[in-house]
Protein backbone atom coordinates (compact mmCIF):
# COMPACT_ATOMS: atom_id res chain seq x y z
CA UNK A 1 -17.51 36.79 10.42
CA UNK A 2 -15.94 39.46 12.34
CA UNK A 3 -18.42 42.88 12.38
CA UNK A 4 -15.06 45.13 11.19
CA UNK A 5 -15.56 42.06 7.78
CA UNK A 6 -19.00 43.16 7.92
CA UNK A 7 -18.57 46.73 7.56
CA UNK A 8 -15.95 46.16 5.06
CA UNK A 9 -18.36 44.35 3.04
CA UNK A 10 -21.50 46.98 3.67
CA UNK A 11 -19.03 49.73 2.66
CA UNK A 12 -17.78 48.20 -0.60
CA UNK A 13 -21.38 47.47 -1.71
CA UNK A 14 -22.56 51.01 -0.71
CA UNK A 15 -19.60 52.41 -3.05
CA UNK A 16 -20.34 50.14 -5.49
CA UNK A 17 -24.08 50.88 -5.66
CA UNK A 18 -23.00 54.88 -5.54
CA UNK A 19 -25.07 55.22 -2.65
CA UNK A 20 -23.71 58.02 -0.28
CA UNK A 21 -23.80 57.17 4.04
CA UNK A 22 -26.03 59.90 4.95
CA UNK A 23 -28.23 58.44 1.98
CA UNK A 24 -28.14 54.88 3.16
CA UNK A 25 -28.23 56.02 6.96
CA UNK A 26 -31.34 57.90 6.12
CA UNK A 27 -33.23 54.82 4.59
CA UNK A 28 -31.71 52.46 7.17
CA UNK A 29 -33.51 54.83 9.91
CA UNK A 30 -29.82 55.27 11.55
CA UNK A 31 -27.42 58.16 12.18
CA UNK A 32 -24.71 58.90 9.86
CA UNK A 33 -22.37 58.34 12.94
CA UNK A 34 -24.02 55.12 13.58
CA UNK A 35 -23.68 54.17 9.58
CA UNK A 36 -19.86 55.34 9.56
CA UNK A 37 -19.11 53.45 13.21
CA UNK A 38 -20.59 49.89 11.37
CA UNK A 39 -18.73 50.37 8.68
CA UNK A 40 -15.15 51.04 10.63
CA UNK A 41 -16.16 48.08 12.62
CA UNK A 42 -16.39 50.02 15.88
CA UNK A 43 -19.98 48.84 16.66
CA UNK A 44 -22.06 46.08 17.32
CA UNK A 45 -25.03 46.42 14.87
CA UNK A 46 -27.99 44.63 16.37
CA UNK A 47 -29.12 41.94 13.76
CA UNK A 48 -32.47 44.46 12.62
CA UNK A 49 -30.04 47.21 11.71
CA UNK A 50 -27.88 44.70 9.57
CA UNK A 51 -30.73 42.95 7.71
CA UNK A 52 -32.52 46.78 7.35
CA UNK A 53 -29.09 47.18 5.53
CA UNK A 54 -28.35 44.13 3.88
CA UNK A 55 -32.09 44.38 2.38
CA UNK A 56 -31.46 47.85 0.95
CA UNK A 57 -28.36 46.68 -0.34
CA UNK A 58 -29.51 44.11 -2.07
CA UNK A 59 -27.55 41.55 0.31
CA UNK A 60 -28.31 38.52 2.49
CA UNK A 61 -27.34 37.86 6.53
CA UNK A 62 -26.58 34.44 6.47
CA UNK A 63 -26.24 32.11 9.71
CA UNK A 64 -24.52 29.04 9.48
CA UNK A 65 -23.24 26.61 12.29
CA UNK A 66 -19.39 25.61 12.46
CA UNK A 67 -18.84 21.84 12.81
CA UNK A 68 -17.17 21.36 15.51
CA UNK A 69 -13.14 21.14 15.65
CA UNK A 70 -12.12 17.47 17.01
């Protein structure tokens, strides 16, 4: 999954929750900047931030491996 799909999907669940970005930034321990810049896909989130997120969120980082393309 692409980080701009990951935003995407933070964003929708944040609206969807009603929960504003300074709001989630605050209990994520990031900047609103920060917050905004994951969501737009125009950073690379280390994988703390993302499952600090996902957990307030109420959503799961998954890691799966792709089988191999013969």
């Amino acid at each position: 999954m692409l980080v701009s799909e990951i935003g995407k999907q933070i964003k929708e669940r944040r609206d969807t929750l009603g929960i504003t970005q300074p709001d989630l930034a605050e209990m994520a321990g990031i900047s609103v900047n920060t917050l905004y810049k994951i969501e737009t896909g125009q950073a690379n989130p280390t994988v703390n931030v993302l499952n600090k997120i996902a957990d307030i969120l109420g959503m799961e980082l998954t890691l799966t491996i792709k089988k191999p393309e013969l």
